[in-house]
N, C-alpha and C. Protein backbone atom coordinates (compact mmCIF):
# COMPACT_ATOMS: atom_id res chain seq x y z
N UNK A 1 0.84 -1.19 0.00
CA UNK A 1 0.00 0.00 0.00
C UNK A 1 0.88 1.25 0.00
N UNK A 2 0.20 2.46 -0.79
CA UNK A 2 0.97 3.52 -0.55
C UNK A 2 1.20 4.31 0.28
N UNK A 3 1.57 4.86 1.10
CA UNK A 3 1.69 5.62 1.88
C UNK A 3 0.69 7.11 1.48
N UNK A 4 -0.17 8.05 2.24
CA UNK A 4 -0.53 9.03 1.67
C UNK A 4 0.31 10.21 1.01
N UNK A 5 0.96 10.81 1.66
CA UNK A 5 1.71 12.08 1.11
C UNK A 5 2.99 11.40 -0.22
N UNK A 6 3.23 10.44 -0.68
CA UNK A 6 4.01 9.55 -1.03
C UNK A 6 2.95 9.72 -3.01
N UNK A 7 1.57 10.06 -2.95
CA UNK A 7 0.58 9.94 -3.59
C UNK A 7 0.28 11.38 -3.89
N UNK A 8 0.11 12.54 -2.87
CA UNK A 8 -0.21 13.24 -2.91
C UNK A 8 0.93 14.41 -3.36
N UNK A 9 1.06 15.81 -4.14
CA UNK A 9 1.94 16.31 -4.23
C UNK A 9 1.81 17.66 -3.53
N UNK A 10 0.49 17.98 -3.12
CA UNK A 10 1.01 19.18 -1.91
C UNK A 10 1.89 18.90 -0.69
N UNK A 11 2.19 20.15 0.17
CA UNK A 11 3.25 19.99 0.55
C UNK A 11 2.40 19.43 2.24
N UNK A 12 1.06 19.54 2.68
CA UNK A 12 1.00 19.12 3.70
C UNK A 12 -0.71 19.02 3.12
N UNK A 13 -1.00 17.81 3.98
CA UNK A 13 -2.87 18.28 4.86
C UNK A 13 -3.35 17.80 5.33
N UNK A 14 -4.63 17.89 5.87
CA UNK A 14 -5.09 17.25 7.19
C UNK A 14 -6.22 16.54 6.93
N UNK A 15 -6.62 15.02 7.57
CA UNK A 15 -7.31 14.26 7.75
C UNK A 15 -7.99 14.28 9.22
N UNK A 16 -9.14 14.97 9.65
CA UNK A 16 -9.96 15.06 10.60
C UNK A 16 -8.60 16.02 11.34
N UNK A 17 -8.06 15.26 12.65
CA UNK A 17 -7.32 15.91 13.76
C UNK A 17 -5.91 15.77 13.24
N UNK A 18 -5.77 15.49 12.23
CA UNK A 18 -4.31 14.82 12.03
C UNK A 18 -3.49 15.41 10.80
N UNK A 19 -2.62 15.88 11.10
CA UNK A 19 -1.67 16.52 10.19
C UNK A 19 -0.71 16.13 9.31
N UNK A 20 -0.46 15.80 8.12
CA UNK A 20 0.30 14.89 7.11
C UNK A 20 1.34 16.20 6.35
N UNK A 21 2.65 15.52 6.90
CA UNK A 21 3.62 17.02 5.84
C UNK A 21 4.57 16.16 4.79
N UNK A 22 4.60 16.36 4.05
CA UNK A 22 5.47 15.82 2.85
C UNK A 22 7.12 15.44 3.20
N UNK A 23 7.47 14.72 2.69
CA UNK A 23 8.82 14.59 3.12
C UNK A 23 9.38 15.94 3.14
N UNK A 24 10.09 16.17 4.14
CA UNK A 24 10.92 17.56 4.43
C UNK A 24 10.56 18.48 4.70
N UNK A 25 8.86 18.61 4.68
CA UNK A 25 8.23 19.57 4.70
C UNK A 25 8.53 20.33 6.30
N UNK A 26 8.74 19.39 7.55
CA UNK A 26 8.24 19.58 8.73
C UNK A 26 9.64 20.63 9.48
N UNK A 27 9.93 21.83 9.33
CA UNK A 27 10.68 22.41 10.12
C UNK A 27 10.12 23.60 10.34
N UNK A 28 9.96 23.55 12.06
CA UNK A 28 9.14 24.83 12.61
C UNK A 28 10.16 25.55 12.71
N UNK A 29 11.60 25.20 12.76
CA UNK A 29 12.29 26.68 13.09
C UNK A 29 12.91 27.19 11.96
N UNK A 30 11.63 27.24 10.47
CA UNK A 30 12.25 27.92 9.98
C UNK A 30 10.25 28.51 9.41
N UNK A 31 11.03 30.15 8.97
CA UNK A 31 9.69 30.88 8.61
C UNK A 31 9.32 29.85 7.73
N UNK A 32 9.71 29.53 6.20
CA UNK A 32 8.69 28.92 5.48
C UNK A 32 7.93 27.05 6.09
N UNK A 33 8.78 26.50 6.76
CA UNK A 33 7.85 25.56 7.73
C UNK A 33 6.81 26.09 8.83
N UNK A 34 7.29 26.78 9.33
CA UNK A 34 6.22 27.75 10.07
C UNK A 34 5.00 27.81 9.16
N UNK A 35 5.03 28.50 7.90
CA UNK A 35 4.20 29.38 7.47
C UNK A 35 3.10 27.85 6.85
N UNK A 36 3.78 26.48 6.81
CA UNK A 36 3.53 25.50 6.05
C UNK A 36 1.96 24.86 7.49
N UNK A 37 2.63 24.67 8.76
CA UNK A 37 2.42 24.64 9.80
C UNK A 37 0.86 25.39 9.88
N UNK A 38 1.03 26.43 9.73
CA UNK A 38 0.10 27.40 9.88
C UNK A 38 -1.39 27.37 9.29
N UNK A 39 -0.48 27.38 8.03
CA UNK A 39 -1.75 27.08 7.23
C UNK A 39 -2.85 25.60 6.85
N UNK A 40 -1.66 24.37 8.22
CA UNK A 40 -2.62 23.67 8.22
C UNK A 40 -3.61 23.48 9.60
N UNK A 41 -2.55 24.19 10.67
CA UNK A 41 -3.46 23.92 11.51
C UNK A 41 -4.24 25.79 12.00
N UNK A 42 -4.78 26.44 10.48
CA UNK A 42 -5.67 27.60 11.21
C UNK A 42 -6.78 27.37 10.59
N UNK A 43 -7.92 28.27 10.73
CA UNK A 43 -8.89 27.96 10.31
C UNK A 43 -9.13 27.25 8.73
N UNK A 44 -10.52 27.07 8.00
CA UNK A 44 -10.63 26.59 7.03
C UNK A 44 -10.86 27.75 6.09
């Protein structure tokens, strides 16, 4: 089976409570992971 983000080519998104980031996607200490971060967990 495939893995999701492995399928998918955005860089992150969310399934109910749960947050999926693309390979490499995941660094909060930098602005553009931040900004990646953000926009999945703020409003819709």
């Amino acid at each position: 089976m495939t893995k999701p983000c492995e399928t998918i080519t955005d860089r992150a998104f969310t399934v109910g409570n749960h947050v999926a980031l693309n390979h490499g996607e995941y660094d909060p200490s930098s602005p553009d992971g931040q900004h990646v971060l953000a926009r999945e967990l703020g409003p819709p």
